[in-house]
Protein backbone atom coordinates (compact mmCIF):
# COMPACT_ATOMS: atom_id res chain seq x y z
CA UNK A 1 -2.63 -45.05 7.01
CA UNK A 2 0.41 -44.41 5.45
CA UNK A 3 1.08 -47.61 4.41
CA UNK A 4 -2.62 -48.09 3.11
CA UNK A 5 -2.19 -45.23 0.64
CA UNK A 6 1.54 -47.01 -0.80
CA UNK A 7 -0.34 -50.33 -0.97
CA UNK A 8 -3.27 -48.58 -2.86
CA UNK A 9 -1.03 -46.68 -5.22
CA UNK A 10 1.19 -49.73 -5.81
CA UNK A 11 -2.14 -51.24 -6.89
CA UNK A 12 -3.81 -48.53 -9.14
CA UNK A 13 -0.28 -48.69 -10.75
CA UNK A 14 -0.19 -52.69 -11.24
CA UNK A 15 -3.61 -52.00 -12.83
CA UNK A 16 -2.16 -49.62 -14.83
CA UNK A 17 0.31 -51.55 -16.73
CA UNK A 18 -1.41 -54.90 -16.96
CA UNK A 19 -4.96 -53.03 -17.79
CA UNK A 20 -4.79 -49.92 -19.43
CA UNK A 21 -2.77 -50.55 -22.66
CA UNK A 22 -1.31 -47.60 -23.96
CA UNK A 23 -0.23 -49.11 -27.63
CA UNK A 24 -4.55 -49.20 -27.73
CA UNK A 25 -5.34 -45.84 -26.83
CA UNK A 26 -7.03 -43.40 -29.85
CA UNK A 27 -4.38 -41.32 -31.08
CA UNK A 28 -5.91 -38.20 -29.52
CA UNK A 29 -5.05 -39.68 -26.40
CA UNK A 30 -1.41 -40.39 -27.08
CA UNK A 31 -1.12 -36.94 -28.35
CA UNK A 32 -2.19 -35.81 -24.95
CA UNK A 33 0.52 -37.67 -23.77
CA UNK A 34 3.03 -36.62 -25.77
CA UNK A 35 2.14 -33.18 -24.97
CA UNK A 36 2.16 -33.61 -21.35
CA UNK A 37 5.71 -35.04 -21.28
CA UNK A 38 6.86 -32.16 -23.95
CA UNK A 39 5.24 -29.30 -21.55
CA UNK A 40 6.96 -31.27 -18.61
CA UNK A 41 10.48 -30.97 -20.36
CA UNK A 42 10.70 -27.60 -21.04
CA UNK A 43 9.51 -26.45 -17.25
CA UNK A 44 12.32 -28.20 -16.36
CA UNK A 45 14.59 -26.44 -19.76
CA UNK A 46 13.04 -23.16 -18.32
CA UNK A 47 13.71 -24.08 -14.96
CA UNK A 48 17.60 -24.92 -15.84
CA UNK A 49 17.68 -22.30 -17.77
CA UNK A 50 16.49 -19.70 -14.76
CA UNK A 51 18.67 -21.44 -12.46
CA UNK A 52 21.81 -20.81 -14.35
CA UNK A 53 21.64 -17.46 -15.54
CA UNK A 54 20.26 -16.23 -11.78
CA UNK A 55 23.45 -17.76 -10.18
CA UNK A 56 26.72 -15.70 -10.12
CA UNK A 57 28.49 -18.79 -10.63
CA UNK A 58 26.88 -20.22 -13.42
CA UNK A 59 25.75 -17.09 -15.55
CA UNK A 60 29.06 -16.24 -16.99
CA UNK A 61 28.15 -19.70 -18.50
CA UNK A 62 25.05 -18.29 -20.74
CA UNK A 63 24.55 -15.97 -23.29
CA UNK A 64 23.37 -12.52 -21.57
CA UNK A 65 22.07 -11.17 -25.38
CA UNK A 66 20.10 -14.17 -25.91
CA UNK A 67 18.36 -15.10 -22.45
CA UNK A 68 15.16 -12.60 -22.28
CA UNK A 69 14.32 -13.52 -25.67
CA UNK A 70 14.86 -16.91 -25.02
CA UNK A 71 13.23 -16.60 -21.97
CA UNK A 72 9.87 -15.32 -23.54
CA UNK A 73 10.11 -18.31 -26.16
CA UNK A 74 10.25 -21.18 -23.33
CA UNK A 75 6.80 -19.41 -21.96
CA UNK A 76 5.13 -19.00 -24.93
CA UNK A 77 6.27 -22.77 -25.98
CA UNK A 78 5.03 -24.13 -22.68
CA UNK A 79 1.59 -22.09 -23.04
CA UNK A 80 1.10 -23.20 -26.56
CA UNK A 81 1.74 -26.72 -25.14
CA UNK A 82 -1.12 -26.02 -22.30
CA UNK A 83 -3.00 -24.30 -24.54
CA UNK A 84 -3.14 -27.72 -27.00
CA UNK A 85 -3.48 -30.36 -23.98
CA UNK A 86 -6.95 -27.64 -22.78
CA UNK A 87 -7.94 -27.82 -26.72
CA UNK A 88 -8.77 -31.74 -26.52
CA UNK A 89 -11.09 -31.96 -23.67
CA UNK A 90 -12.91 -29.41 -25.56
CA UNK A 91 -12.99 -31.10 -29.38
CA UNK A 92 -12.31 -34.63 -28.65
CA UNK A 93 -15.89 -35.44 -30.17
CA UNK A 94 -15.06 -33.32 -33.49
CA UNK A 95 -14.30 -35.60 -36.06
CA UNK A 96 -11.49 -33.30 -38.06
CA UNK A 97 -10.15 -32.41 -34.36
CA UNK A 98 -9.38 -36.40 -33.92
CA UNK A 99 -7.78 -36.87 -37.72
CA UNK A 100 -5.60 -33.86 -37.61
CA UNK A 101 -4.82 -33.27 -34.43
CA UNK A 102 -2.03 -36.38 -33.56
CA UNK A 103 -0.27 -34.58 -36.99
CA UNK A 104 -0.06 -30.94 -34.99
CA UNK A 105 1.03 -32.62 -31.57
CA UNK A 106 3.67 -34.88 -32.41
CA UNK A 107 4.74 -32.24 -35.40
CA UNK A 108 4.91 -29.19 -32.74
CA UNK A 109 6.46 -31.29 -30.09
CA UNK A 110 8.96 -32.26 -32.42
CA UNK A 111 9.75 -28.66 -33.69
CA UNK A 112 10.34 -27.53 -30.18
CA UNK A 113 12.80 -30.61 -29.34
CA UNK A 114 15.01 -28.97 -32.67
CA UNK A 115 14.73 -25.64 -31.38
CA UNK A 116 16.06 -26.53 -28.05
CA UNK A 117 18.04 -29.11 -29.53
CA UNK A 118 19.67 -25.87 -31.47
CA UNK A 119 20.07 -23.55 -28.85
CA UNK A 120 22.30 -25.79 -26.82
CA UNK A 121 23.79 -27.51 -29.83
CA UNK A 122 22.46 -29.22 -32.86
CA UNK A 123 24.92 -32.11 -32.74
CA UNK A 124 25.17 -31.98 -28.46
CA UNK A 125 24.99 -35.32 -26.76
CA UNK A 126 21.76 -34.16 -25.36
CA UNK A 127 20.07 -33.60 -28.76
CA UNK A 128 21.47 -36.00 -30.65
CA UNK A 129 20.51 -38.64 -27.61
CA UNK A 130 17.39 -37.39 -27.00
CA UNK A 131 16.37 -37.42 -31.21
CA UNK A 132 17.26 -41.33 -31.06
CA UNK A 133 14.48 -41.90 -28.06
CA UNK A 134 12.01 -39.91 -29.02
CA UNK A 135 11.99 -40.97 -32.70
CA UNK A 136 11.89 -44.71 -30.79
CA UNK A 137 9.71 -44.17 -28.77
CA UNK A 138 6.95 -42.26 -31.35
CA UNK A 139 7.76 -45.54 -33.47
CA UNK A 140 6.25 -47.47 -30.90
CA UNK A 141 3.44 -45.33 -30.33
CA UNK A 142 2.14 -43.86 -33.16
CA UNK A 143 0.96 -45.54 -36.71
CA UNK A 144 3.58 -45.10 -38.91
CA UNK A 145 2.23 -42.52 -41.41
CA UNK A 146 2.06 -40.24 -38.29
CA UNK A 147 5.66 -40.45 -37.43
CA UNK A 148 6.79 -40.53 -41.00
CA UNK A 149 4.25 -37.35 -41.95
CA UNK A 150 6.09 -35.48 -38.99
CA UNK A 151 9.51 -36.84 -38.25
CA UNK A 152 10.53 -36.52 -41.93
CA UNK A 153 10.96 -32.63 -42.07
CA UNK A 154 12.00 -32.23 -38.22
CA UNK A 155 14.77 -34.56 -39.64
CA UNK A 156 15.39 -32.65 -42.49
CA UNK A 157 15.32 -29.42 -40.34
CA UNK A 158 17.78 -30.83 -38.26
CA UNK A 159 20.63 -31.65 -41.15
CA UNK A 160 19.87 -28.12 -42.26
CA UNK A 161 20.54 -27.17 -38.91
CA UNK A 162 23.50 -29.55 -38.29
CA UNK A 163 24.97 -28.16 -41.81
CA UNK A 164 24.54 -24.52 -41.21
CA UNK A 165 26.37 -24.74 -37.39
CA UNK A 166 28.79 -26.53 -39.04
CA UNK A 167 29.56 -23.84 -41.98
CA UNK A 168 29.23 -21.39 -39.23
CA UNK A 169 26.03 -20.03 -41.45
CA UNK A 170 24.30 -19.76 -38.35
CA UNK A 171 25.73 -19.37 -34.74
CA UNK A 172 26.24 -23.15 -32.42
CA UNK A 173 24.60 -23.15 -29.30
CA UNK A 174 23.56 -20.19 -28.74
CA UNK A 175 22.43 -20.41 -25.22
CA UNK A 176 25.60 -20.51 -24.40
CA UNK A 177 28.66 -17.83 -23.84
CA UNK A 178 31.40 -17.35 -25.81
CA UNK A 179 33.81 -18.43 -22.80
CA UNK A 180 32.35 -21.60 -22.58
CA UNK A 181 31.99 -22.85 -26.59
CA UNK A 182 35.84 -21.74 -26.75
CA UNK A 183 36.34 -24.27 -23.61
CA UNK A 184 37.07 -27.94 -23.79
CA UNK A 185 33.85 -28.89 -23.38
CA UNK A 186 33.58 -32.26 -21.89
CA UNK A 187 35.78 -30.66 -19.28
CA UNK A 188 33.47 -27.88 -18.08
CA UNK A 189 31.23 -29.30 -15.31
CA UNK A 190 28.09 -27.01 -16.06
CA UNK A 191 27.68 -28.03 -19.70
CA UNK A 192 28.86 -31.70 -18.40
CA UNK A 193 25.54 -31.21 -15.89
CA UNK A 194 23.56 -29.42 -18.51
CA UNK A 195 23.78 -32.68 -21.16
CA UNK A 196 23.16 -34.42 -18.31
CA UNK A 197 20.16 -32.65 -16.69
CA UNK A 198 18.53 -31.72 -20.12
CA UNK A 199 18.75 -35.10 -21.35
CA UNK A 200 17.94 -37.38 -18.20
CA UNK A 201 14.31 -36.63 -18.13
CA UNK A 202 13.90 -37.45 -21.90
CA UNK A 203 16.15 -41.11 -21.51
CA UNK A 204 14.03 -41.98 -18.25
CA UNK A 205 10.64 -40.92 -20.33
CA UNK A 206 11.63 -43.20 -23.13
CA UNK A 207 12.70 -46.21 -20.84
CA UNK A 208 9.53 -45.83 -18.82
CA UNK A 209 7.33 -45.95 -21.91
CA UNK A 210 9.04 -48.66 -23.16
CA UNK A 211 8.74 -50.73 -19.91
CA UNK A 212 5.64 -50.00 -19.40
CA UNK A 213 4.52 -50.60 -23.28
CA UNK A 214 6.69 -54.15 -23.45
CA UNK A 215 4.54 -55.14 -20.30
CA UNK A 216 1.40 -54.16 -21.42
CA UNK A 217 2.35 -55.91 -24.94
CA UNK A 218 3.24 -59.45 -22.85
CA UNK A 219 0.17 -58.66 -21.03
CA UNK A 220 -2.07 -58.70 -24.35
CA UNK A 221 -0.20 -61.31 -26.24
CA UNK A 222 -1.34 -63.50 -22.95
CA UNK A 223 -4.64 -62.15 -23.33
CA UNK A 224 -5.04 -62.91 -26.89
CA UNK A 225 -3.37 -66.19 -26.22
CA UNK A 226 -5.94 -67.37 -23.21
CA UNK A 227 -9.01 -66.19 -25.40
CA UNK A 228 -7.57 -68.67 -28.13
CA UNK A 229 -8.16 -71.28 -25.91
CA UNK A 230 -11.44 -70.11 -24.40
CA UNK A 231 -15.27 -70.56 -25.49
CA UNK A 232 -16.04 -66.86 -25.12
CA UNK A 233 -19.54 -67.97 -24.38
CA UNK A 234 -19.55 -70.37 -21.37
CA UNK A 235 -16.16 -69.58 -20.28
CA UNK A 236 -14.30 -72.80 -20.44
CA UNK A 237 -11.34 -74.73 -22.59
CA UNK A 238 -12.67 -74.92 -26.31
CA UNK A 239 -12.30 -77.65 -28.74
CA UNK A 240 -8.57 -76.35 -29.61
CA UNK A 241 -7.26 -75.94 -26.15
CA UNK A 242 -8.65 -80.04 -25.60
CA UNK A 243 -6.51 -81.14 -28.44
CA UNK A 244 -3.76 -79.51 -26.97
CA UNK A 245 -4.30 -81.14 -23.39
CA UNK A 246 -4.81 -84.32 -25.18
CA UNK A 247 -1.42 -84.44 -26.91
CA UNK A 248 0.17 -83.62 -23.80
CA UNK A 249 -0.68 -86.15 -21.79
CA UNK A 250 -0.48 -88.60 -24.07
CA UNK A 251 3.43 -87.32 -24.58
CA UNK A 252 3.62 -87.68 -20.87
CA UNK A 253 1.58 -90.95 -21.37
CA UNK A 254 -0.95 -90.23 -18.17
CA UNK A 255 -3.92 -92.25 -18.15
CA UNK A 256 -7.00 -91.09 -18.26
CA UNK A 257 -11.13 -91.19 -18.87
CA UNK A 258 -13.03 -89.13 -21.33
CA UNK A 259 -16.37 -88.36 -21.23
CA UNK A 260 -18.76 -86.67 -24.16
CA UNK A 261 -21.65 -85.16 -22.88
CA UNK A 262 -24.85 -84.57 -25.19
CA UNK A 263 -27.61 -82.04 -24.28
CA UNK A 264 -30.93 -84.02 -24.94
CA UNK A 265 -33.35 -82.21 -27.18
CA UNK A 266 -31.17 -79.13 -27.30
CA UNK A 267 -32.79 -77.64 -30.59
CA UNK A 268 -36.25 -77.73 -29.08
CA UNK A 269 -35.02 -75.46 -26.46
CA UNK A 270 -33.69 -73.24 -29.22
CA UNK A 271 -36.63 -73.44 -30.96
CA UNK A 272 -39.14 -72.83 -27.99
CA UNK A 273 -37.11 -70.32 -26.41
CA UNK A 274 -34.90 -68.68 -28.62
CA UNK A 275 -31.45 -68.66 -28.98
CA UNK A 276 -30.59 -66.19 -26.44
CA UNK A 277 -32.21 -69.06 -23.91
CA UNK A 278 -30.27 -71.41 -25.67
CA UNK A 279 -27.13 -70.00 -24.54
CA UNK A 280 -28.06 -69.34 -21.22
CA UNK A 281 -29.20 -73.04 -20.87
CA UNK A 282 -25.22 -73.80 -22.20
CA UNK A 283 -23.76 -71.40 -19.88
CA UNK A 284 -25.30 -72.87 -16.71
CA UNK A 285 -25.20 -76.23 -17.79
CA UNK A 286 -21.05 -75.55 -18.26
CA UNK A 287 -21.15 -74.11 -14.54
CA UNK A 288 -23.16 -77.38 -13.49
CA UNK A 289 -20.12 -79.18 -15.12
CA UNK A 290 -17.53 -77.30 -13.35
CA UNK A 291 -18.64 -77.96 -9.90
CA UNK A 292 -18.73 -81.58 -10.27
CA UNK A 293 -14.83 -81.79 -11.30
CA UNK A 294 -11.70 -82.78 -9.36
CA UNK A 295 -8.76 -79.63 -9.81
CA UNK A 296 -7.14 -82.15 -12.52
CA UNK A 297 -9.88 -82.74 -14.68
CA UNK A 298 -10.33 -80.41 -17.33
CA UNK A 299 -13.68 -79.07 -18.79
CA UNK A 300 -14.46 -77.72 -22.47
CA UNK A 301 -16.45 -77.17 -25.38
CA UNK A 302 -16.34 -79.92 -27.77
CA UNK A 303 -19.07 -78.38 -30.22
CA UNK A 304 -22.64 -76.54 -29.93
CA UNK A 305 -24.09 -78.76 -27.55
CA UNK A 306 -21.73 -81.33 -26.48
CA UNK A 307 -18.85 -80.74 -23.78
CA UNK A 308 -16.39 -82.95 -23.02
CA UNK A 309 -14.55 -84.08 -19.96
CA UNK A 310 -10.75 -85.25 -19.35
CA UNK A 311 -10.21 -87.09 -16.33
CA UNK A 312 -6.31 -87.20 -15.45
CA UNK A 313 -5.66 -90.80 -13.86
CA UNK A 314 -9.08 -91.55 -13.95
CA UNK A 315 -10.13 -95.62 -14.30
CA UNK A 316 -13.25 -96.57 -15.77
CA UNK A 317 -15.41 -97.15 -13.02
CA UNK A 318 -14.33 -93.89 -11.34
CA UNK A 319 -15.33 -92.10 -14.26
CA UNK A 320 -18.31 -93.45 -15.32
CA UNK A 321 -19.57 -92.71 -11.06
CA UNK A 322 -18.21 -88.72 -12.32
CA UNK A 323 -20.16 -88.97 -14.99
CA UNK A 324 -23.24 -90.11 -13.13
CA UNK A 325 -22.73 -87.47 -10.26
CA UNK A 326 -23.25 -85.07 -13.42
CA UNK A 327 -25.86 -86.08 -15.04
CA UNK A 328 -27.91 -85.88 -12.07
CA UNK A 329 -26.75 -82.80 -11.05
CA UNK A 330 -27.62 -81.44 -14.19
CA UNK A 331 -31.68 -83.45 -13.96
CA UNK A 332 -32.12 -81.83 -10.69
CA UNK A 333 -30.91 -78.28 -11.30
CA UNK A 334 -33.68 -76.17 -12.82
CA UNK A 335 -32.38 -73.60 -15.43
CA UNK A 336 -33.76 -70.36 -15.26
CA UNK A 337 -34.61 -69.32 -18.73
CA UNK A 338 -36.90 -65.93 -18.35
CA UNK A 339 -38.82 -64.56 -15.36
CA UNK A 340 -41.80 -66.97 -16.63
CA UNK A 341 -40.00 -70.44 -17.48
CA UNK A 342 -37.53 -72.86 -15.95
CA UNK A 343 -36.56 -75.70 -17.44
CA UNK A 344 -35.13 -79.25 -16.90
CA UNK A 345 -31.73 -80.35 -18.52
CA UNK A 346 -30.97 -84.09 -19.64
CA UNK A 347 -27.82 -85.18 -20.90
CA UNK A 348 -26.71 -88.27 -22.67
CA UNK A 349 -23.02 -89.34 -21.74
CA UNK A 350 -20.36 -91.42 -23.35
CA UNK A 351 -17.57 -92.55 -21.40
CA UNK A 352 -14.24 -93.97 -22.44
CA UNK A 353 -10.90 -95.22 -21.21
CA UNK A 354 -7.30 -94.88 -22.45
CA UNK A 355 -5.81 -98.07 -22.69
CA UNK A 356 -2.37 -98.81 -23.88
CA UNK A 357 -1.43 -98.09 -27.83
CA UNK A 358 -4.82 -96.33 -28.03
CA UNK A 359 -4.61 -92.94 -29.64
CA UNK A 360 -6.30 -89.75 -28.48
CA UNK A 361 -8.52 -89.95 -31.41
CA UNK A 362 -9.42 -93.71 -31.20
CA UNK A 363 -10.24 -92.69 -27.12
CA UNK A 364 -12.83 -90.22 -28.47
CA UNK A 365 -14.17 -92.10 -31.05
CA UNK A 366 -14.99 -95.00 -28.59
CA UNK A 367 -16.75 -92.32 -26.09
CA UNK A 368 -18.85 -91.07 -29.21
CA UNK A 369 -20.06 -94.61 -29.67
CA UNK A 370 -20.93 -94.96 -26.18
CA UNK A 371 -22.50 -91.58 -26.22
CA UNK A 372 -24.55 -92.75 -29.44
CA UNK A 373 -25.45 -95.78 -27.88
CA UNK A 374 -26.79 -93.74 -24.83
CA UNK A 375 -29.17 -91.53 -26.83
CA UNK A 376 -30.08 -94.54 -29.02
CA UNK A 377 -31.12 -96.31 -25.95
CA UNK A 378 -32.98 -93.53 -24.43
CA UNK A 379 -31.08 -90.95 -23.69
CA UNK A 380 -30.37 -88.89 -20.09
CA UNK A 381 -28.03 -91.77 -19.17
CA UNK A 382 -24.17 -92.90 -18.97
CA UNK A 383 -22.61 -95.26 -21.61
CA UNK A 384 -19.34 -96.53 -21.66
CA UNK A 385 -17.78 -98.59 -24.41
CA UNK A 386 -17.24 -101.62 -23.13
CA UNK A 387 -20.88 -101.70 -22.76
CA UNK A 388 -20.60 -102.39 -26.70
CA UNK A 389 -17.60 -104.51 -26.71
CA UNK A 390 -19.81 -107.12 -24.57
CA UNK A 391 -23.12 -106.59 -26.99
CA UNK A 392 -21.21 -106.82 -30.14
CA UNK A 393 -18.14 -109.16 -29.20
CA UNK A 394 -15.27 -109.07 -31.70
CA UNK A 395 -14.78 -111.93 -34.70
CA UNK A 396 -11.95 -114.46 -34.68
């Protein structure tokens, strides 16, 4: 059972990152998420901060004038952060509610960073670090007029801040006792464990965002590159993907048969039926091609109503029997076009061989003669073009 529920998790996650991409999410949405991680940071500031000053060991550490005020502020933050995460289930239809409100979440979750940053020191390793991935990560995220509109005065707030600590204008780190900012700091294990414990959850945030963003980004660019190559409406290689086949078997100079397939009297279907039966005819009649091919021959689109099939290491004879085996496939399979009518499909097919020194484009042309000879002579037939070579012999 156990091992059920890891398998099951492991898969929800896998679906996760190679489904639900983040970078594609309305902004509302990453604004929940942004406020989610910020109300998950400071529990765990509050809960550092609790632990330390409740521990006889540790609470000489922290400032005992500053922590019930303090302590207050970390609650009210966290509510305010609740309180904002509640507010979109409730206006996420409201059209102001989704302009305005990415502005206020990634404005106020950046405001609270600085304040913490502040009260354990405007230039500490933690804030400093932590600045660098979030302002990374909401790059990545966010539209850029977002993160400009917003990160632009929390930076300026923090070089104010940065400039008053350092003119002693206002007081550095204040979380922190007197004892331990007039230590050597990198030698004091608690504020060693504090960087490191304030800071952690932020750096593992950013790197699991980014991991999960960079796959997601892989995962669309082979998306985007699969549809390129795709006719989105029967499903199989279009007329670029072909070309690219084409040139790379002839670079690897594989033989092979080619085969142009013609739908016979495909506008009256259109015409009868309607459009949305004409596609349905080319849909099934692309599924009728698809069961009829070997796992190296390759299927596609070639232009409205004409397909075309590559047959890798295919002679002549074996492909004009292929092309046969199709074309009566494709006469014997009624096509369902409404509840009422089902129709019969002809095709008209022009075969053709690569030979030596014959270019791709010569190979088609020779199986669109033999196709045009087929529907001159007929149609709902195979052709190939040595058929025509033998009619029409060439001159000396």
């Amino acid at each position: 059972m156990k091992f059920h529920w890891l398998n099951l998790t492991h898969l929800k996650i896998q679906r996760f990152m190679s489904e639900s991409v983040i970078v594609n999410w309305s902004n509302v949405s990453k604004g929940v998420l942004i406020l989610v991680l910020g109300a998950l940071d400071h529990i765990l500031w509050l809960a550092w901060y609790w632990f330390g000053y409740t521990h006889d060991v540790l609470h000489h550490w922290l400032s005992k004038s500053y922590f019930a005020g303090h302590l207050r502020y970390l609650i009210v933050v966290i509510t305010v952060f609740i309180i904002l995460i509640l507010s979109c289930f409730l206006f996420k239809n409201n059209k102001f509610f989704q302009k305005y409100f990415p502005y206020v979440a990634v404005l106020y979750f950046g405001l609270t960073f600085i304040k913490g940053g502040y009260t354990i020191g405007i230039i500490s390793p933690a804030t400093i670090a932590g600045y660098i991935s979030l302002i990374s990560v909401g790059l990545v995220l966010f539209e850029r007029r977002i993160i400009y509109f917003t990160f632009i005065p929390i930076t300026i707030f923090l070089l104010i801040a940065i400039y008053l600590s350092a003119t002693e204008r206002i007081d550095y780190a204040p979380i922190f006792s007197e004892e331990l900012k007039f230590s050597v700091l990198y030698k004091n294990d608690f504020w060693v464990s504090s960087m490191l414990f304030l800071y952690v959850p932020i750096f593992f945030a950013s790197i699991v965002l980014f991991e999960i963003l960079l796959i997601q980004w892989k995962n669309r660019e082979k998306l985007f590159n699969e549809m390129s190559l795709i006719d989105p409406l029967t499903g199989i290689f279009n007329r670029r993907s072909i070309a690219n086949h084409l040139k790379c078997i002839q670079e690897k100079n594989i033989h092979y048969s080619l085969i142009l397939i013609d739908l016979d009297y495909f506008k009256n279907i259109n015409d009868t039926y309607g459009h949305d039966a004409g596609d349905n005819v080319l849909k099934n009649v692309a599924n009728i091609l698809s069961q009829n091919l070997r796992e190296k021959d390759l299927l596609g689109r070639f232009g409205g109503e004409e397909f075309i099939l590559i047959l890798n290491e295919t002679n002549l004879t074996q492909a004009v029997a292929i092309a046969e085996c199709c074309r009566q496939n494709l006469q014997k399979k009624p096509i369902v076009i409404n509840r009422l009518h089902s129709i019969q499909v002809s095709a008209s097919f022009g075969v053709a061989e690569s030979l030596e020194d014959l270019s791709n484009e010569i190979v088609i042309h020779r199986a669109d003669q033999a196709l045009y000879f087929a529907k001159a002579n007929g149609r709902n037939q195979v052709r190939y073009y040595q058929e025509l070579e033998q009619r029409h012999p060439p001159h000396n």
